[in-house]
N, C-alpha and C. Protein backbone atom coordinates (compact mmCIF):
# COMPACT_ATOMS: atom_id res chain seq x y z
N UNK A 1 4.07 -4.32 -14.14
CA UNK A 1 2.79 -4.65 -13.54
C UNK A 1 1.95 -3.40 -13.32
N UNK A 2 2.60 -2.76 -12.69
CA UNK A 2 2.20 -0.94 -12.94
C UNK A 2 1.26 -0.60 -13.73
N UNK A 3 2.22 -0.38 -15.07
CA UNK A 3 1.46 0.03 -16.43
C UNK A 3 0.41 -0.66 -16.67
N UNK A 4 0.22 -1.82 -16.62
CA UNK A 4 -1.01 -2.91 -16.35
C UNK A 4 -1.92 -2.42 -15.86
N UNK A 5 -2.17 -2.44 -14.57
CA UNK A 5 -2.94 -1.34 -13.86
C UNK A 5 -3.82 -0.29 -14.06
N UNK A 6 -2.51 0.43 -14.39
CA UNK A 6 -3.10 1.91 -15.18
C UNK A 6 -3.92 1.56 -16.36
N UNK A 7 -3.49 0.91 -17.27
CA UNK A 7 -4.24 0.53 -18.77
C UNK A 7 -5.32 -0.02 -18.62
N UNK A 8 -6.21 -0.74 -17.42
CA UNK A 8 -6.83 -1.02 -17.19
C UNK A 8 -7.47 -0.06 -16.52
N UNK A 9 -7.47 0.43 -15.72
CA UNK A 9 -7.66 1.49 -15.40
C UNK A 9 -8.51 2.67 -16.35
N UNK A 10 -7.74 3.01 -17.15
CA UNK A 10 -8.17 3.83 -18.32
C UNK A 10 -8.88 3.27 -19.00
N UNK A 11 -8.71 1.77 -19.08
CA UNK A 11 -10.10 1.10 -20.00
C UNK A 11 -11.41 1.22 -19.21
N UNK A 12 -11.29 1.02 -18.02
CA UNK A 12 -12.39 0.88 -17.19
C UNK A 12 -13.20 2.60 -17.14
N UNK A 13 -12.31 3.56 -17.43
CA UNK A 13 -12.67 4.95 -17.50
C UNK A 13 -13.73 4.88 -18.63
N UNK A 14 -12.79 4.67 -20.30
CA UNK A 14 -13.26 4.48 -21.40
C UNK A 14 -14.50 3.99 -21.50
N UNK A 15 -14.69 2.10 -20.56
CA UNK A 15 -15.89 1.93 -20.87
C UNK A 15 -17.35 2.71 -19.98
N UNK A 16 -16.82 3.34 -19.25
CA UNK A 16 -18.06 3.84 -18.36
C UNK A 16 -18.25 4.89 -19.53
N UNK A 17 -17.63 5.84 -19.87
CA UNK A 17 -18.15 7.00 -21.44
C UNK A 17 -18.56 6.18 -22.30
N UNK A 18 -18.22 5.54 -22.53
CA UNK A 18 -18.85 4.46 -23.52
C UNK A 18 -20.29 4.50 -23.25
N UNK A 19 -20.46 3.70 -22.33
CA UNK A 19 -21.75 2.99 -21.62
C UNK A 19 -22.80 4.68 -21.35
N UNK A 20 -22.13 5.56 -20.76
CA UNK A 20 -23.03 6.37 -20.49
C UNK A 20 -23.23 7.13 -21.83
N UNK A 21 -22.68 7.09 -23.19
CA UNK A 21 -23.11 7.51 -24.40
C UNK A 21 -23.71 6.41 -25.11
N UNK A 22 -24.23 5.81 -24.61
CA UNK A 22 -25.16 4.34 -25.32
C UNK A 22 -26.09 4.18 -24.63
N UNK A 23 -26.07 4.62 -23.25
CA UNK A 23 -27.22 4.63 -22.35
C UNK A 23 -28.35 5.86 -22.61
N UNK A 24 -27.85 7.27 -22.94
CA UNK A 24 -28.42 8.54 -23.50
C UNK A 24 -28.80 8.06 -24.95
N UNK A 25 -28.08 7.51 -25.83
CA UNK A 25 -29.07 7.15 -27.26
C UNK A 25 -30.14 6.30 -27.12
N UNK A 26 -29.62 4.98 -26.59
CA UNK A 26 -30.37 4.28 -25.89
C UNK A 26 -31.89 4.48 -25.60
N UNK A 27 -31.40 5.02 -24.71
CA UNK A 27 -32.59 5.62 -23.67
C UNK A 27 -33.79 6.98 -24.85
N UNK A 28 -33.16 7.74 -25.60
CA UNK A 28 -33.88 8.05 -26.40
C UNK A 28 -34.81 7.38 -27.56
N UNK A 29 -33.84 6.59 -27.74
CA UNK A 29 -34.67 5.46 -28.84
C UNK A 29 -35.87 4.59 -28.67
N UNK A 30 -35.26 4.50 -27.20
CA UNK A 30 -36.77 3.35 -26.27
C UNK A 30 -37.98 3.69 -26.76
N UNK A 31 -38.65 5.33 -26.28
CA UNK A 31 -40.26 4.88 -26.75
C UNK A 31 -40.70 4.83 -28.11
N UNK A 32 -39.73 5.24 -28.86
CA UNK A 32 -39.90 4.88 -30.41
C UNK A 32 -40.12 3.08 -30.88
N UNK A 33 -39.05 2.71 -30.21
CA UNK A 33 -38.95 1.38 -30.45
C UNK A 33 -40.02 0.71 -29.68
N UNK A 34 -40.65 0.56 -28.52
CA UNK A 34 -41.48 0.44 -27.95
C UNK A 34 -43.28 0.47 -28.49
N UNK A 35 -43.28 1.75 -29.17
CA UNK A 35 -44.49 1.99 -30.19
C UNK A 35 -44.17 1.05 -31.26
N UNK A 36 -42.82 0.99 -32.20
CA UNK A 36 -42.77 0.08 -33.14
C UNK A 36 -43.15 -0.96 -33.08
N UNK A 37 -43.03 -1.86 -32.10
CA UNK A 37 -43.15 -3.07 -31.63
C UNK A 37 -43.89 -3.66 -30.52
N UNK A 38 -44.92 -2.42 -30.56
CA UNK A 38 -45.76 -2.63 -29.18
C UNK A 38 -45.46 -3.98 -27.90
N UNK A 39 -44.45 -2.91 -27.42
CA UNK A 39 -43.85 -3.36 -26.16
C UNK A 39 -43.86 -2.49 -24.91
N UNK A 40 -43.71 -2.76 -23.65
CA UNK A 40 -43.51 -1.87 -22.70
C UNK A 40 -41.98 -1.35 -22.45
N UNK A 41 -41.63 -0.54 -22.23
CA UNK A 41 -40.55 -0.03 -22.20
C UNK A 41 -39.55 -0.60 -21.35
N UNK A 42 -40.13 -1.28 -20.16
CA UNK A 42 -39.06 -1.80 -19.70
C UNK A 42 -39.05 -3.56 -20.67
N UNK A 43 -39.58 -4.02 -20.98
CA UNK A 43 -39.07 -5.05 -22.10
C UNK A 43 -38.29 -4.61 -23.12
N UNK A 44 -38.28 -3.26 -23.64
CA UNK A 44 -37.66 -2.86 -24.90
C UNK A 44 -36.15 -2.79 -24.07
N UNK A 45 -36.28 -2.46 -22.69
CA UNK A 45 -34.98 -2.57 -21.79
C UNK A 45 -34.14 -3.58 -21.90
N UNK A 46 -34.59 -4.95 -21.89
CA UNK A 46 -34.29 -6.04 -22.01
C UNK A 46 -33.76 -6.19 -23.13
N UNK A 47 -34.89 -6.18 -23.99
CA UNK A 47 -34.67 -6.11 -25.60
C UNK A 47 -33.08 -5.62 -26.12
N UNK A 48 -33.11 -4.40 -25.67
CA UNK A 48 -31.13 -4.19 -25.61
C UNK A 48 -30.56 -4.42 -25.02
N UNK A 49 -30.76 -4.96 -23.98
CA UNK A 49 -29.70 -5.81 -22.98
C UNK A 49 -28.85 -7.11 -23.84
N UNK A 50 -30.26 -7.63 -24.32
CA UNK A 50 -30.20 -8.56 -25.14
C UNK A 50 -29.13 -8.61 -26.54
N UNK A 51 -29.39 -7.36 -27.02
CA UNK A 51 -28.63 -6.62 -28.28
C UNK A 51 -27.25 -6.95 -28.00
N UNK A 52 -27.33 -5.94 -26.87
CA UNK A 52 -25.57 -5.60 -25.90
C UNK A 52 -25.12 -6.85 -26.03
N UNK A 53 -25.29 -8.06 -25.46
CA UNK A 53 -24.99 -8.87 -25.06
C UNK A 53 -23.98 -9.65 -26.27
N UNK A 54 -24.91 -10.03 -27.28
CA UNK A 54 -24.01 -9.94 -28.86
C UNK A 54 -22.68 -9.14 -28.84
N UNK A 55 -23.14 -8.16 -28.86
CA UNK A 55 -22.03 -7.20 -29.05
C UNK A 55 -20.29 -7.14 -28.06
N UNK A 56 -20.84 -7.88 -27.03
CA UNK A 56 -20.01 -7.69 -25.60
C UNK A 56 -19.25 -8.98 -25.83
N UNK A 57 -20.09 -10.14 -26.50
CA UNK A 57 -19.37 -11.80 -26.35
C UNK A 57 -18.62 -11.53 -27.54
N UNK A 58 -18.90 -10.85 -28.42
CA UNK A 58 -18.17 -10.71 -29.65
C UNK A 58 -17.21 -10.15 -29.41
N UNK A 59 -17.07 -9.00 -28.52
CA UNK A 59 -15.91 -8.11 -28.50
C UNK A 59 -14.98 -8.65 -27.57
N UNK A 60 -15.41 -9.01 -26.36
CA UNK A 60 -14.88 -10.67 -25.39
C UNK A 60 -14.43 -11.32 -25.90
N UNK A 61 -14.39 -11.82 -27.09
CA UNK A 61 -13.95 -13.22 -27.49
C UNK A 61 -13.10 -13.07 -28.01
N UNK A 62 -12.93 -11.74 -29.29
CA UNK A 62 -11.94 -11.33 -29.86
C UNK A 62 -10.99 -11.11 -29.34
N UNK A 63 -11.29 -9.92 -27.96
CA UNK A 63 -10.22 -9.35 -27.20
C UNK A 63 -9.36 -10.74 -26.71
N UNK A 64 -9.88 -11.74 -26.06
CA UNK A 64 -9.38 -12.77 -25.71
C UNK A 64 -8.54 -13.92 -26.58
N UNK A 65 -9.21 -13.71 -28.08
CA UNK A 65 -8.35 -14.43 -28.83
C UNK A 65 -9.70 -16.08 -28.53
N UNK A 66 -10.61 -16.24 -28.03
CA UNK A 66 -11.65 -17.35 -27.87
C UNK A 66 -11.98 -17.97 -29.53
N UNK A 67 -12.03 -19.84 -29.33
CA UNK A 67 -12.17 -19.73 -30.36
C UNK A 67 -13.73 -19.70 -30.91
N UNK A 68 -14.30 -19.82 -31.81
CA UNK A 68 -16.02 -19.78 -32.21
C UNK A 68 -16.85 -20.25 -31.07
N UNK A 69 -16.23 -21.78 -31.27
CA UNK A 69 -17.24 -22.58 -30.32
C UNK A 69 -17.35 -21.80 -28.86
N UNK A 70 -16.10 -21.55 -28.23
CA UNK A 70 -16.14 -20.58 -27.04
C UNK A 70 -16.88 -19.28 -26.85
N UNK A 71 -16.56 -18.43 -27.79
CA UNK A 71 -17.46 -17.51 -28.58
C UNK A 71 -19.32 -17.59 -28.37
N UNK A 72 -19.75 -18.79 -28.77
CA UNK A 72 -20.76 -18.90 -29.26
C UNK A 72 -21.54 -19.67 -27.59
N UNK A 73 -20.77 -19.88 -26.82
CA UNK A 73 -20.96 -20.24 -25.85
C UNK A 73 -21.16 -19.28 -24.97
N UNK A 74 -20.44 -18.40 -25.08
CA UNK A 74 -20.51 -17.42 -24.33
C UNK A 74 -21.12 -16.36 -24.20
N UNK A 75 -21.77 -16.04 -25.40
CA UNK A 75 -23.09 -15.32 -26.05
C UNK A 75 -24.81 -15.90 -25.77
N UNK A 76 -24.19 -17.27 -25.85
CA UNK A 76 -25.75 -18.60 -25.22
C UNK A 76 -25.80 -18.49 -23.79
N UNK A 77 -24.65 -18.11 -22.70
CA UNK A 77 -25.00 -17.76 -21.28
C UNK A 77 -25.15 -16.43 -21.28
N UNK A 78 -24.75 -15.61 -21.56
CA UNK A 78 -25.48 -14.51 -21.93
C UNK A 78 -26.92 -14.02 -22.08
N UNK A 79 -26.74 -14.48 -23.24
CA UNK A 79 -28.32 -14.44 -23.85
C UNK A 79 -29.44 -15.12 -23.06
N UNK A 80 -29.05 -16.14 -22.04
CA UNK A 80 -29.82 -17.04 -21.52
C UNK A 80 -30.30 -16.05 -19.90
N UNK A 81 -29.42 -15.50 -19.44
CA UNK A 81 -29.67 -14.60 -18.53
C UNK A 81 -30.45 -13.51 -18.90
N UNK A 82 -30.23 -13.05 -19.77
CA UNK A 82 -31.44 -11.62 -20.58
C UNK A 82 -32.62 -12.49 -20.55
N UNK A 83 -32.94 -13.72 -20.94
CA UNK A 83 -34.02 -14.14 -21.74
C UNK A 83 -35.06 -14.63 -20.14
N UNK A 84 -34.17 -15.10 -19.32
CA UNK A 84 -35.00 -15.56 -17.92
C UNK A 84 -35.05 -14.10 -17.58
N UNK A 85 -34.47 -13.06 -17.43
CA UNK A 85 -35.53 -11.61 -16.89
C UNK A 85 -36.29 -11.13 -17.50
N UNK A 86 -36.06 -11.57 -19.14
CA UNK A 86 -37.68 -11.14 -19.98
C UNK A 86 -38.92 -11.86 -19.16
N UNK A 87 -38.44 -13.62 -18.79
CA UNK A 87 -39.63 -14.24 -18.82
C UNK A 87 -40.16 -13.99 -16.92
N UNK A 88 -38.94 -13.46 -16.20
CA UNK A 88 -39.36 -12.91 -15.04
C UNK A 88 -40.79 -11.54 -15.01
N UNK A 89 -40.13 -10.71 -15.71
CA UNK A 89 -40.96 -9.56 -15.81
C UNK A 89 -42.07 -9.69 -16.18
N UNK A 90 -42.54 -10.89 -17.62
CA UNK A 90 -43.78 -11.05 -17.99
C UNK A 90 -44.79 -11.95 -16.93
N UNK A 91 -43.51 -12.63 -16.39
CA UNK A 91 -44.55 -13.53 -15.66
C UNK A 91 -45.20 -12.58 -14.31
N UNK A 92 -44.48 -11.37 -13.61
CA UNK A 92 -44.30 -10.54 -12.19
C UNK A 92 -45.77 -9.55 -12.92
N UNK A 93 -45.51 -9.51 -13.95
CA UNK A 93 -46.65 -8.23 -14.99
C UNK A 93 -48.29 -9.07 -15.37
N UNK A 94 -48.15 -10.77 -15.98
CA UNK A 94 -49.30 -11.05 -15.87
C UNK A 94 -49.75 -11.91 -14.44
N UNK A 95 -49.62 -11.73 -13.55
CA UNK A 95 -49.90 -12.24 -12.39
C UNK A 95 -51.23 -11.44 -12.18
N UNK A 96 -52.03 -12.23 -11.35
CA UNK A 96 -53.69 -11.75 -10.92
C UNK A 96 -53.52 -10.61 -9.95
């Protein structure tokens, strides 16, 4: 149970380097992508949240052994939470 622990542990290390070397590219890429797609930067925020999110149910599902349908479910609550703070922000931004 120990070793458990620990391995988790070290994953939880792993993903914070992870995250903080995706957050620095990331974060460089923004006002490029932002001009590309004439967006505000904190939407282009979203915008990869959004990305991530793919990436995270996919790697979730695998790690778990989930089958598609679970998979694909789990990417749609996901995605559904990114998509209500896009429509938060636009709505908080065009307000009078």
């Amino acid at each position: 149970m120990e070793e458990n622990v620990e391995k988790a542990r070290k994953a939880n290390i792993a993903a914070s380097a992870i995250s903080d070397a995706m957050t620095k590219k990331l974060s460089d890429m923004t006002p490029g992508i932002a001009a590309r797609y004439e967006l505000d930067e904190q939407l282009v925020t979203l915008a990869i949240a959004q990305a991530a999110v793919g990436v995270a149910a996919t790697a979730a599902s695998e790690a778990n052994g989930m089958g598609a349908d679970d998979a694909v479910a789990l990417e749609d609550r996901l995605r559904a939470v990114v998509f209500d703070a896009m429509n938060d922000l636009l709505s908080v931004n065009s307000s009078p």
